[in-house]
Protein backbone atom coordinates (compact mmCIF):
# COMPACT_ATOMS: atom_id res chain seq x y z
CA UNK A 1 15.29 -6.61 -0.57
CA UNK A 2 18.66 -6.32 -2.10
CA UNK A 3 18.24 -4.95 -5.71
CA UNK A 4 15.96 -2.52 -7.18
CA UNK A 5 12.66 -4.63 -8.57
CA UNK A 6 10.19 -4.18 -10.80
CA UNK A 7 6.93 -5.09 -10.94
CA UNK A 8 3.40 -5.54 -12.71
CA UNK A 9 0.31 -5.74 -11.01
CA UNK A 10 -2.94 -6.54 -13.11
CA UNK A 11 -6.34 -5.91 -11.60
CA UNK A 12 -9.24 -8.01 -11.96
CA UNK A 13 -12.32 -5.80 -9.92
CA UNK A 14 -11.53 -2.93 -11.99
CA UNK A 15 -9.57 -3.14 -15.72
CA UNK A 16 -6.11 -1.42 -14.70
CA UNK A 17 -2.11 -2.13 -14.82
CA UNK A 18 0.07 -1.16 -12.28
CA UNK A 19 3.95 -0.91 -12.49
CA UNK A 20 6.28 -0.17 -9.91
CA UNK A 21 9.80 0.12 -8.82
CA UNK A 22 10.78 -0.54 -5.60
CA UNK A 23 14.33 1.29 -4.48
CA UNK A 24 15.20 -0.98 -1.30
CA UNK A 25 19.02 1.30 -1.09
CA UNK A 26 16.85 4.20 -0.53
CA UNK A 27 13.71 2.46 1.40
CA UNK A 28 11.51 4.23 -1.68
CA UNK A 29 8.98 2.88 -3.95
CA UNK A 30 6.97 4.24 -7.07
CA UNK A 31 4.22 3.04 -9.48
CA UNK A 32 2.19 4.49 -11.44
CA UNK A 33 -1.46 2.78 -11.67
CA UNK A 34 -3.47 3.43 -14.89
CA UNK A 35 -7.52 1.95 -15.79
CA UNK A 36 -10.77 2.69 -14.37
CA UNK A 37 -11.43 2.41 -10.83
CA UNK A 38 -15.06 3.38 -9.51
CA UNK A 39 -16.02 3.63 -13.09
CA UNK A 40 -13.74 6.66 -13.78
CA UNK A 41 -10.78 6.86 -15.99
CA UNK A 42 -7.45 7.18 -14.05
CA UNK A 43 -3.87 7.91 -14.40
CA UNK A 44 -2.13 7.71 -10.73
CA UNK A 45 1.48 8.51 -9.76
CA UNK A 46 2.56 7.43 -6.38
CA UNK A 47 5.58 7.28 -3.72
CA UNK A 48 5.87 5.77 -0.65
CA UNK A 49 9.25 5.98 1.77
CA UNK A 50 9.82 3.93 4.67
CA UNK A 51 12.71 3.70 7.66
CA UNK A 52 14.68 0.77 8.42
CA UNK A 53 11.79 -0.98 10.34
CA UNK A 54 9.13 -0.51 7.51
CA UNK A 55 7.12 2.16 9.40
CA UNK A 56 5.92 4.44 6.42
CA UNK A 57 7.50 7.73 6.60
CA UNK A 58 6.26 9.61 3.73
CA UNK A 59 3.51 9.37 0.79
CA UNK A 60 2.83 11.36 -2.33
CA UNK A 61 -0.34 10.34 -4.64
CA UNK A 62 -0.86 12.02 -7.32
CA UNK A 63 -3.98 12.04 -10.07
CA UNK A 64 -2.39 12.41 -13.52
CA UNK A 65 -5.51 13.54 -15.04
CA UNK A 66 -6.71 16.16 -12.81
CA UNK A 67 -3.71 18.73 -12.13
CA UNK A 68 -3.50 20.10 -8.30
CA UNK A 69 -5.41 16.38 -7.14
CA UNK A 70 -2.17 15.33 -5.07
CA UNK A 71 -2.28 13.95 -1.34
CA UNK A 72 1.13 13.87 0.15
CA UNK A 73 1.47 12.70 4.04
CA UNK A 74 4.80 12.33 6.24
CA UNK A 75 4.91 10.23 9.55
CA UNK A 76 7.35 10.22 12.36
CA UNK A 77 8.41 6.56 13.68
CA UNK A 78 5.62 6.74 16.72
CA UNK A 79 2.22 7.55 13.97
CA UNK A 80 2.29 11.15 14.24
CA UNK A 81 0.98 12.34 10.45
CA UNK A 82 1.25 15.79 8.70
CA UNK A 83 -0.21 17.19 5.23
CA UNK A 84 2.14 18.19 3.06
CA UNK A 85 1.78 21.92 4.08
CA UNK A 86 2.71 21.24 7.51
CA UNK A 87 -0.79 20.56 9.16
CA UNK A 88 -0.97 17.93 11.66
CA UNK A 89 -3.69 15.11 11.02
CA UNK A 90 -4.65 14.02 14.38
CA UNK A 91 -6.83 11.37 12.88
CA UNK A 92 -4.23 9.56 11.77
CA UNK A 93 -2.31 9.72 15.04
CA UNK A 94 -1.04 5.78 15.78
CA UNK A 95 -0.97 5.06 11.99
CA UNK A 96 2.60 3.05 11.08
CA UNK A 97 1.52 2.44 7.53
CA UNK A 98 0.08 3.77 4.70
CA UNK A 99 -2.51 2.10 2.64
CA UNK A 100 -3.48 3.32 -1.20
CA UNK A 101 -6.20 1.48 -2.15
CA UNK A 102 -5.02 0.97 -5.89
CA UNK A 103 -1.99 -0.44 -5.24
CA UNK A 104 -0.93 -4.08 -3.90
CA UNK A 105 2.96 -2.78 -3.03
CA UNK A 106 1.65 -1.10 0.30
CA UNK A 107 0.45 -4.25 1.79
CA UNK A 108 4.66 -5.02 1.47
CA UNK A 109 5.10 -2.82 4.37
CA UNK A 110 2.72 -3.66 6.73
CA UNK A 111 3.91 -7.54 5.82
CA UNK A 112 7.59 -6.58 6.31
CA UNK A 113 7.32 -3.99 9.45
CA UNK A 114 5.03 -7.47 11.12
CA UNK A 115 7.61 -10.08 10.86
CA UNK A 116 4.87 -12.61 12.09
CA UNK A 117 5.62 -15.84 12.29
CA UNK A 118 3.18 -18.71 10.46
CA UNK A 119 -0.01 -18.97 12.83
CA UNK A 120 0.27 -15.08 14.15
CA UNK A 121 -1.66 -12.42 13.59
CA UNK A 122 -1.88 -8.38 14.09
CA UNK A 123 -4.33 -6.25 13.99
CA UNK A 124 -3.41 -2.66 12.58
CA UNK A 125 -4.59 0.77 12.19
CA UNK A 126 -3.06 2.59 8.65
CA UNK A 127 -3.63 5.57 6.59
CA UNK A 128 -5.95 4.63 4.26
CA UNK A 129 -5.83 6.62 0.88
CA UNK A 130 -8.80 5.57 -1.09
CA UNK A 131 -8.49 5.46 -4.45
CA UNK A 132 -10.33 7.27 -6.76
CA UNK A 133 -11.40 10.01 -4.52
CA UNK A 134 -8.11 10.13 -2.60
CA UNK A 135 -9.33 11.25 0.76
CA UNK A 136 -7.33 9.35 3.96
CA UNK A 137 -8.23 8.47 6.98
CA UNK A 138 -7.82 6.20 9.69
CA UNK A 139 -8.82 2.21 8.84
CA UNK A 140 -8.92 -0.99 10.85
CA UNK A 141 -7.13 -4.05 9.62
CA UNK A 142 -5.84 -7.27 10.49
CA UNK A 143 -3.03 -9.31 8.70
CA UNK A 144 -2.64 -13.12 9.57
CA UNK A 145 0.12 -14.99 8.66
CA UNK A 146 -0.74 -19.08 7.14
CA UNK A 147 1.72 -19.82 5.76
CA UNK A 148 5.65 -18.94 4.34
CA UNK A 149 4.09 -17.22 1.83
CA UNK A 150 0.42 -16.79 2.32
CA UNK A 151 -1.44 -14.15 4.83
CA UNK A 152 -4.54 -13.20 5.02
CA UNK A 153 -6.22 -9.73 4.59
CA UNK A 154 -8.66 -8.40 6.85
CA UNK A 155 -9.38 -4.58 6.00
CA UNK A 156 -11.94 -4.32 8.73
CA UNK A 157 -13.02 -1.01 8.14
CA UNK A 158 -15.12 -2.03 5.08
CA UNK A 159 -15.79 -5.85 5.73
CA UNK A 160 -13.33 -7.59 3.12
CA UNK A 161 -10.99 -10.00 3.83
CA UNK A 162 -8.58 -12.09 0.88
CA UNK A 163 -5.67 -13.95 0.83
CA UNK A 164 -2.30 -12.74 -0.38
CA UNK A 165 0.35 -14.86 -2.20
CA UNK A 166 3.83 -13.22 -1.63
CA UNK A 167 7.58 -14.10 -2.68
CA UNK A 168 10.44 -14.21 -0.34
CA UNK A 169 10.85 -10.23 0.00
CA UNK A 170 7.04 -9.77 0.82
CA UNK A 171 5.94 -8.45 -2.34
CA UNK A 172 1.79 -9.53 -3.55
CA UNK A 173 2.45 -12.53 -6.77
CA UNK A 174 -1.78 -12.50 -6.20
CA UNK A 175 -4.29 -10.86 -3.90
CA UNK A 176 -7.33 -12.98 -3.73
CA UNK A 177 -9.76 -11.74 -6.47
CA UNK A 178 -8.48 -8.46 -6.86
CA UNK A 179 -4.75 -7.99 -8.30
CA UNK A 180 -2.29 -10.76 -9.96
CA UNK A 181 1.50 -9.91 -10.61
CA UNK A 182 2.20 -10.55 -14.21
CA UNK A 183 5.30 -13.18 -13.82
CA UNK A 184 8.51 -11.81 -16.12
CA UNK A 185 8.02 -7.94 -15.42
């Protein structure tokens, strides 16, 4: 990615809108998600940094709605994770990538840090930040690449598996059943 982008994700399992702006000059991106997820109402703020390889470096969620509900997580280059008071989260030790569970733009760097090649296929451990609750922890997946522009999703730790349409700089146009990228934004 060359040029700051912006994007809008629609969700179809749960009524939100997503936009986000992705900084690639300073390996940052934001969105903020807003709907119901988990039948609650939610207003989400997050940011996501990454090195030159794609592994995840730093993450900051924040509920908009509830003041003092914020997550934030750094990561060295080798998985090592910390809170944002300094703690380290051994459970997350091996992690290269993050995961929010409201957001397609974090399946961008697990797709971009892989550079698989059509037919391969990795299997991946990431910090998970589930989404409404936002507690992390360590989850199973797999990605597998079929195509130029198609992979498919495995997130192993909960049994669900789609199939994700991206454009040339990795970023989701559709996730299988779940999000769609409204064309124009």
């Amino acid at each position: 990615m060359s040029d700051e982008r912006r994007v809008v994700w629609r969700r179809h399992d749960a009524p939100t809108l997503e936009t986000c702006v992705v900084h690639p000059d300073r390996r940052e991106a934001e969105g903020v998600v807003a709907g119901m997820i988990g039948g609650e109402a939610i207003a989400l703020r997050w940011r996501v940094g990454w090195d030159e390889a794609w592994h995840t470096r730093r993450a900051q969620i924040e509920r908009l709605e509830r003041h003092g509900t914020e997550v934030m997580i750094a990561s060295d280059r080798q998985g090592v994770w910390h809170d944002g008071a300094g703690r380290h989260l051994e459970a997350l030790d091996g992690c290269l990538d993050v995961d929010i569970g409201a957001t397609p733009f974090t399946n961008t760097l697990a797709i971009r840090r892989l550079a698989l090649t059509v037919g391969g296929a990795a299997d991946i451990t990431v910090a998970y930040v589930a989404v409404p609750a936002l507690t992390v922890a360590a989850a199973a997946q797999r990605y597998t690449r079929l195509a130029e522009d198609r992979y498919r999703y495995e997130g192993l730790f909960r049994s669900f598996t789609g199939e994700l349409l991206v454009d040339a700089e990795g970023l989701v146009r559709v996730y299988e059943g779940t999000f769609t990228r409204v064309e124009g934004a």
